[in-house]
Structure formats: structure tokens, C-alpha cells
N, C-alpha and C. Protein backbone atom coordinates (compact mmCIF):
# COMPACT_ATOMS: atom_id res chain seq x y z
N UNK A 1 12.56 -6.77 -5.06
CA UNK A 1 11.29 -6.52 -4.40
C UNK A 1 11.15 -5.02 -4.14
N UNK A 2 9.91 -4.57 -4.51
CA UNK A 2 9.42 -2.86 -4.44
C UNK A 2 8.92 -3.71 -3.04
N UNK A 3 8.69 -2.22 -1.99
CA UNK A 3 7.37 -2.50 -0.77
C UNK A 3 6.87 -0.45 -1.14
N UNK A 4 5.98 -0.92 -0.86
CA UNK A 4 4.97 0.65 -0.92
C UNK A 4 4.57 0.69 0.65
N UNK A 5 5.33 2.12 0.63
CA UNK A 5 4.47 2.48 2.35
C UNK A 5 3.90 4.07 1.94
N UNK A 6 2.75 3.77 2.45
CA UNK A 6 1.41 4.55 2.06
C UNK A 6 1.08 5.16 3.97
N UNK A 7 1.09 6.64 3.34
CA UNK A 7 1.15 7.22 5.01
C UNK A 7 -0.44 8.32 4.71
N UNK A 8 -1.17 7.71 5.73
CA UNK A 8 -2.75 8.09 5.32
C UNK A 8 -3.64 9.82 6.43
N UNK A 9 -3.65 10.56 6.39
CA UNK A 9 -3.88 11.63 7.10
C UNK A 9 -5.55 10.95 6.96
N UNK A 10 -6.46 10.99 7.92
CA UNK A 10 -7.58 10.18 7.85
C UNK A 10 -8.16 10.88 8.55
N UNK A 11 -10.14 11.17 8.53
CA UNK A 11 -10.72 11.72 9.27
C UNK A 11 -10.72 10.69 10.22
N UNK A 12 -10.78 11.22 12.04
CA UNK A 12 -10.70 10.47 12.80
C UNK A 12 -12.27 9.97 13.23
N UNK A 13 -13.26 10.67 12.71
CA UNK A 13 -14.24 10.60 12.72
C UNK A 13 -14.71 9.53 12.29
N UNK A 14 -14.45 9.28 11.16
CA UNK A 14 -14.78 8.18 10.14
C UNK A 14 -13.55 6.63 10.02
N UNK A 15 -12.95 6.10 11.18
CA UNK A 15 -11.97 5.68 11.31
C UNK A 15 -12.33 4.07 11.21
N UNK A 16 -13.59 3.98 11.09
CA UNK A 16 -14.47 2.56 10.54
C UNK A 16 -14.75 2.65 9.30
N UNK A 17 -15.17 3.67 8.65
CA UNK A 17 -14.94 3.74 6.86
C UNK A 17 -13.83 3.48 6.26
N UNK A 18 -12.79 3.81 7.39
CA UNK A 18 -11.40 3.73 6.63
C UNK A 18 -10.90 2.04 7.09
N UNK A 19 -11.53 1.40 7.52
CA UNK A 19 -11.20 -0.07 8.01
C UNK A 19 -11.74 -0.51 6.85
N UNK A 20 -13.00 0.13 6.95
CA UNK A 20 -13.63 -1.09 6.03
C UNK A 20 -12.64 -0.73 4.34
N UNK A 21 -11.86 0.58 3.86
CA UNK A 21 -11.26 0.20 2.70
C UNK A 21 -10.44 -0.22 3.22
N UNK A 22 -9.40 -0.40 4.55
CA UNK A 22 -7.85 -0.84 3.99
C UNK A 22 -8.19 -2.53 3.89
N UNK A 23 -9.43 -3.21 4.87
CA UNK A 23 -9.81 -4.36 4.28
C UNK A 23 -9.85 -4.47 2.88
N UNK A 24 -10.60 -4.03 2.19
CA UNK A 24 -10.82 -4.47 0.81
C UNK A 24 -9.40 -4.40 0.01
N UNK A 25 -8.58 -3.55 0.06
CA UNK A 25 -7.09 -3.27 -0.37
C UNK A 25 -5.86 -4.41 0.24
N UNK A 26 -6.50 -4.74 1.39
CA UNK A 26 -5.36 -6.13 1.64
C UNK A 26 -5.70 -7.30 0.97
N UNK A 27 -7.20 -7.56 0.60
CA UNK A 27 -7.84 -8.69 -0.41
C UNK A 27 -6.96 -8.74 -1.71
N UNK A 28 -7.35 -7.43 -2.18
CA UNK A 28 -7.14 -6.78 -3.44
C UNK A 28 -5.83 -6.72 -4.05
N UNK A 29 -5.01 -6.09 -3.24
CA UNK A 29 -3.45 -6.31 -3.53
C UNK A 29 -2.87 -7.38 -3.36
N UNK A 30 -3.20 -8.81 -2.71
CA UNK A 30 -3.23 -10.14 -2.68
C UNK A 30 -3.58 -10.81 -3.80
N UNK A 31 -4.71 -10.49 -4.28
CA UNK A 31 -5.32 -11.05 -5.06
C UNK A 31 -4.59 -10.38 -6.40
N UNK A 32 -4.05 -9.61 -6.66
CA UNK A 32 -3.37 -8.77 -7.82
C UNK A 32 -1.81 -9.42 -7.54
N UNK A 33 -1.21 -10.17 -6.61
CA UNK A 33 -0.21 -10.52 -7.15
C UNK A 33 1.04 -10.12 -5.98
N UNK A 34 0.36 -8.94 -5.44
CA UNK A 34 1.23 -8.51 -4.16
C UNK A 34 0.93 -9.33 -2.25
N UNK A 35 2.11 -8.66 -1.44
CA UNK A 35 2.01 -9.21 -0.31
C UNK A 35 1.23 -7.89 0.54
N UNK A 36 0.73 -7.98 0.44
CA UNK A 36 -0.11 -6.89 1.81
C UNK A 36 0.32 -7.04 3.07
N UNK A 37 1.06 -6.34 3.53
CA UNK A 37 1.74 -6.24 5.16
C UNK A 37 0.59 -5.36 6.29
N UNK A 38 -0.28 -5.02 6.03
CA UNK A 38 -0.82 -4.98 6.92
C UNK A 38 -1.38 -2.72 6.78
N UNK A 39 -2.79 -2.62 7.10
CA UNK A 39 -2.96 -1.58 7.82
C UNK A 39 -2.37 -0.97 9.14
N UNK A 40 -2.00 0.06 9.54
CA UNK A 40 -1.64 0.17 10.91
C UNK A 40 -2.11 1.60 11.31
N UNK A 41 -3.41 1.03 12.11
CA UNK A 41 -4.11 2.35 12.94
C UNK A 41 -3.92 3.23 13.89
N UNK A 42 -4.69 4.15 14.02
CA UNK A 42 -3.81 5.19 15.11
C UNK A 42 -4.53 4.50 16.68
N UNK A 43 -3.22 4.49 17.37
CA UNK A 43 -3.50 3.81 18.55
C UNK A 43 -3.38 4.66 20.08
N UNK A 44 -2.28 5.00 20.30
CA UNK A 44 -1.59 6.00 21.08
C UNK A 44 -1.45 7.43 20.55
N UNK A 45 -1.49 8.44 20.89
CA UNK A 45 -0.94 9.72 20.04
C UNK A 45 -1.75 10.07 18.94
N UNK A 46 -1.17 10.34 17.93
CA UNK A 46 -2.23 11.09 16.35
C UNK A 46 -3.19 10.08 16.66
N UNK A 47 -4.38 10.66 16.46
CA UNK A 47 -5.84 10.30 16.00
C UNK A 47 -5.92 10.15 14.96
N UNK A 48 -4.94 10.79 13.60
CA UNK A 48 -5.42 11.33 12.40
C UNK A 48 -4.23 10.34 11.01
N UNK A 49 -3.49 9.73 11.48
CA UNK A 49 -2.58 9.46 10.78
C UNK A 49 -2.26 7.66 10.93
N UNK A 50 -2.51 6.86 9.61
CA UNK A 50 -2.74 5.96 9.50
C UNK A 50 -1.92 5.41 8.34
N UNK A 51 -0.76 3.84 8.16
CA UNK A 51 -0.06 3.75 7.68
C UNK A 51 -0.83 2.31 6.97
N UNK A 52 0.25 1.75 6.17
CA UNK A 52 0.03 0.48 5.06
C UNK A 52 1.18 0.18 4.34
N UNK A 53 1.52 -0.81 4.45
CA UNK A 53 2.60 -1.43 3.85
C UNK A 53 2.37 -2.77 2.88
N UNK A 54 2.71 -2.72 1.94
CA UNK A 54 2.50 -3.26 1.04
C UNK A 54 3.79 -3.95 -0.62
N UNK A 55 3.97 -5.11 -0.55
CA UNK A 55 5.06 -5.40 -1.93
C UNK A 55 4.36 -5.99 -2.82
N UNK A 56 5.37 -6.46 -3.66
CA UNK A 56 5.26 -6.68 -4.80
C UNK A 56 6.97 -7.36 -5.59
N UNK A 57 6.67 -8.05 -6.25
CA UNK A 57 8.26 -8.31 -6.72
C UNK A 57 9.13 -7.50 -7.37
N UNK A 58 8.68 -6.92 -8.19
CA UNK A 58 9.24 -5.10 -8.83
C UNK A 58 8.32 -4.67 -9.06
N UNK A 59 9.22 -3.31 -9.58
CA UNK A 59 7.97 -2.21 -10.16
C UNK A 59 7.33 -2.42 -10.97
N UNK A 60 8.02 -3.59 -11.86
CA UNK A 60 7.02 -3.83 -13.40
C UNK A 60 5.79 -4.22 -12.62
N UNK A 61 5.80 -5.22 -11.89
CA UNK A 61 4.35 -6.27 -11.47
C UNK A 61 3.52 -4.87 -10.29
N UNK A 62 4.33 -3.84 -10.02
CA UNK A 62 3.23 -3.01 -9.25
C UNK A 62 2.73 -2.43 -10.26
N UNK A 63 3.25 -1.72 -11.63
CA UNK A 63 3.00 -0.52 -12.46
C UNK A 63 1.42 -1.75 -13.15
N UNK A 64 1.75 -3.32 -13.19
CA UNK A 64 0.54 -3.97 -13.80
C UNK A 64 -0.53 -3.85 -12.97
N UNK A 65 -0.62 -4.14 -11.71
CA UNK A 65 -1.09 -3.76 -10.58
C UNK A 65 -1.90 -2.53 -10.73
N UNK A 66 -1.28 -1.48 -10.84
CA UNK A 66 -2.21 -0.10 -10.59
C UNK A 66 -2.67 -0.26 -12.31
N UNK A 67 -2.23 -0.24 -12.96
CA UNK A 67 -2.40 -0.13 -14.34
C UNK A 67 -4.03 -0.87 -14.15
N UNK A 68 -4.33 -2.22 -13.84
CA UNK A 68 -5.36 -3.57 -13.52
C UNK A 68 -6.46 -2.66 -12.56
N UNK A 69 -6.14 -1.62 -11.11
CA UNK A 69 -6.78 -1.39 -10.64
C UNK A 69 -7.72 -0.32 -10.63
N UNK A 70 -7.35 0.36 -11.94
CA UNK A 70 -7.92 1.34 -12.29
C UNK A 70 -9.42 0.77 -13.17
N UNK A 71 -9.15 -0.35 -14.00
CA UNK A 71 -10.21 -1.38 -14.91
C UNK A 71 -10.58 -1.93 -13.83
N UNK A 72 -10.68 -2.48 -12.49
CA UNK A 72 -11.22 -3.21 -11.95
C UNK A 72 -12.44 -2.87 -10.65
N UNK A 73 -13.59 -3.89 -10.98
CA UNK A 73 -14.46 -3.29 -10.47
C UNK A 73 -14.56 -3.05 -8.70
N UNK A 74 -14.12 -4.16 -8.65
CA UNK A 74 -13.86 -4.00 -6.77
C UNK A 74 -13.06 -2.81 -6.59
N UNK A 75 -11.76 -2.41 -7.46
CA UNK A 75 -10.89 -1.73 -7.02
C UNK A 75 -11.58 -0.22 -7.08
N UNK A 76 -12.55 -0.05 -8.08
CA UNK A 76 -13.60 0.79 -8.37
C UNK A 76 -14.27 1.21 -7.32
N UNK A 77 -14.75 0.12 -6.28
CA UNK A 77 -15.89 0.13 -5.60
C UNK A 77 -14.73 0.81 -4.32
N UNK A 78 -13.66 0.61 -3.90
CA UNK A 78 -12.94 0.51 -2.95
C UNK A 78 -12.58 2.37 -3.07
N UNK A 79 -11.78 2.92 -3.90
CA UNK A 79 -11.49 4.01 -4.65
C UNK A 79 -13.00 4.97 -4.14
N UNK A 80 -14.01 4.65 -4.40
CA UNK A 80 -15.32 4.92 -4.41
C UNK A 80 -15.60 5.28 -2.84
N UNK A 81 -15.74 4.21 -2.30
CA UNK A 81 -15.78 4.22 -0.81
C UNK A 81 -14.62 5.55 0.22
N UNK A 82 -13.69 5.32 -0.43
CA UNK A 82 -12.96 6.56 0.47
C UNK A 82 -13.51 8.28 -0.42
N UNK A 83 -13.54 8.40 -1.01
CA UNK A 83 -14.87 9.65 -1.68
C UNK A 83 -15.74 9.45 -1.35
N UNK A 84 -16.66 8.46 -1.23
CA UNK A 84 -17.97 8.80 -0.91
C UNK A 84 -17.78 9.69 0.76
N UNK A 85 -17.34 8.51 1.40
CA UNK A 85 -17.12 9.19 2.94
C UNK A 85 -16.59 10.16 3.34
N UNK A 86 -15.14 10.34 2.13
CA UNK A 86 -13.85 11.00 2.93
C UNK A 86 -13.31 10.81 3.92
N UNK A 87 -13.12 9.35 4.43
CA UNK A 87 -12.17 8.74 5.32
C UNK A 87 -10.80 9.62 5.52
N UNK A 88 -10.39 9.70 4.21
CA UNK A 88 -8.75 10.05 3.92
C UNK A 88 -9.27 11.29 3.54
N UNK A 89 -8.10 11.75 3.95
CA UNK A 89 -8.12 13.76 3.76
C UNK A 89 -6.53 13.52 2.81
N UNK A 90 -5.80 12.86 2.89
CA UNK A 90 -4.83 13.22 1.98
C UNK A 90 -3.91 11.87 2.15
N UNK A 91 -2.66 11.44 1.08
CA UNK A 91 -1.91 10.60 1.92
C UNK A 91 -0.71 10.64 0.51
N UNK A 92 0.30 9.64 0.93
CA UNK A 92 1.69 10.16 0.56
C UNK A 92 2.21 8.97 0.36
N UNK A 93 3.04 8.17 -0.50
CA UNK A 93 3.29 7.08 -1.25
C UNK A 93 4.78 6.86 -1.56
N UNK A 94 5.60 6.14 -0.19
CA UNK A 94 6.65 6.38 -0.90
C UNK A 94 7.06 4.65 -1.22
N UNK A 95 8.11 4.83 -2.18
CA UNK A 95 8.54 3.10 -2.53
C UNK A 95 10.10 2.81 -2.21
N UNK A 96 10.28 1.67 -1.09
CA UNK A 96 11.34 1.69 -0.23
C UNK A 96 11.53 -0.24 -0.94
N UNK A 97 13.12 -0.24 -0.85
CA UNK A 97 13.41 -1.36 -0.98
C UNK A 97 14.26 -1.95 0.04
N UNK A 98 14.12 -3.55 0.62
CA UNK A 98 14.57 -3.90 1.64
C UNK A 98 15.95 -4.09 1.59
N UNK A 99 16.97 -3.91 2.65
CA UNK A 99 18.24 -3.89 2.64
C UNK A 99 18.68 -5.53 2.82
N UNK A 100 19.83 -6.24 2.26
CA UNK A 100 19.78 -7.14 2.24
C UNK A 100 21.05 -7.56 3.03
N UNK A 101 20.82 -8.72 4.49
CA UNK A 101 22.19 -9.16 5.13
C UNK A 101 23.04 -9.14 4.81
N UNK A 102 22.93 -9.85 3.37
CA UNK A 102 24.21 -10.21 2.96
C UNK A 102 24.44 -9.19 1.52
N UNK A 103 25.91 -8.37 1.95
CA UNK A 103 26.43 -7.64 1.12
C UNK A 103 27.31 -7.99 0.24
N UNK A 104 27.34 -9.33 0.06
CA UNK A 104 27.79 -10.05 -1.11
C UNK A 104 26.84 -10.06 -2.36
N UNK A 105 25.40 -10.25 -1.75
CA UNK A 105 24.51 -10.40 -2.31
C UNK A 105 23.91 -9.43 -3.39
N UNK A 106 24.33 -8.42 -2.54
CA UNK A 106 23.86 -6.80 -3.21
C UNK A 106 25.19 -6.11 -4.27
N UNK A 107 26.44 -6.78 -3.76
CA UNK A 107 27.39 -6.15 -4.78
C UNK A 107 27.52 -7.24 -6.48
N UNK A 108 26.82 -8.45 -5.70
CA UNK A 108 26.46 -9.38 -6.82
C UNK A 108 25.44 -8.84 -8.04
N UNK A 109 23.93 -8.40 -7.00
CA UNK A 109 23.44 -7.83 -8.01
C UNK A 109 23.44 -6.82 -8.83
N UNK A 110 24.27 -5.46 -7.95
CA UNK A 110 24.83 -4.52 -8.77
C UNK A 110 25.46 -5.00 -9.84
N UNK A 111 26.56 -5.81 -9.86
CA UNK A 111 27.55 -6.08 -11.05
C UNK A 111 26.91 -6.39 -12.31
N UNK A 112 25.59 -7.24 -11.60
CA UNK A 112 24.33 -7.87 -12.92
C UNK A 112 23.45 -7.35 -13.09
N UNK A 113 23.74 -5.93 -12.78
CA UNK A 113 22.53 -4.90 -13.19
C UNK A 113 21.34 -5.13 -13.00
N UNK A 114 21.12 -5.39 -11.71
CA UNK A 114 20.18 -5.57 -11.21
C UNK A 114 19.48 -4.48 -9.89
């Protein structure tokens, strides 16, 4: 399992434009095959900085994923929506994999090249 955590620098101004895309992106990445964990808004502290977490089973099924969301029209319309407004001023994409209890498990899959 890939998870994508997506760290969003956001106008605070516009902090309902930016609802209304991370809605369409939790549909969207659902509907493409992934688990959408959730938007997470600025609550306490930064005004300006807004997170998203998001998997997928590997990288192959994310790389189909973005590959799909570039042809797709919602994903179009969504992409669209943060330019038109400029919700997001910038943001940063990193891909973290979950650590697993059991370290039997993980020296198992190393051995199977996995």
C-alpha cells in the first residue's frame, strides 16, 4: 500500500473554494480505485496550511490513477476550480508507506521482493 500526503499552502481567504475541491477529490479518488482519508483544515494556528491523505494499493494503481485523471472530465473540472480561484498557492506531495506490527511480516516480504 502507497498513502499520498498532500500538504496544501491555501489562500485563507478562499478556504470554501478549497472545500468545495478537496470534496470533489475524496469522490474522485474513491471512485478511481483509492481510499481517501480525509481533508484536514486549518483549525487552531496556520490559517494558511491544509493537509489530505490519501491510498491506494501501489504505485502501479496510483501512476493509473493520475495517468486516468488527467483524461477525465470531473478531474478536469476539479484541477480547473483550484485555478480559476486560486484556493492553493502551492503544495507538496510526499508518498509514505505504513509500518507494519508485525516484523515477521515485513522481513517476509523483503525476502519476496516485495
Amino acid at each position: 500500500m502507497i498513502t499520498i500526503h498532500l500538504k496544501y499552502e491555501i489562500d485563507a481567504d478562499k478556504l470554501e473554494d478549497f472545500e468545495e475541491y478537496g470534496r470533489r477529490w475524496i469522490a474522485l479518488v474513491n471512485r478511481f480505485g483509492g481510499t481517501h482519508h480525509g481533508y484536514f483544515l486549518p483549525g487552531e494556528g496556520d490559517s494558511d496550511i491544509a493537509y489530505a491523505l490519501f491510498s491506494f494499493p501501489g504505485l502501479a494503481e496510483y501512476e493509473v490513477y493520475r495517468t486516468a485523471s488527467f483524461q477525465d472530465p470531473e478531474c478536469q473540472a476539479a484541477f480547473e476550480l483550484a485555478r480559476t480561484t486560486g484556493c492553493i498557492k502551492r503544495y507538496e506531495r510526499r508518498f509514505l508507506r505504513p509500518l507494519d506490527a508485525n516484523p515477521t511480516t515485513v522481513a517476509t516480504s523483503a525476502a519476496e521482493g516485495h
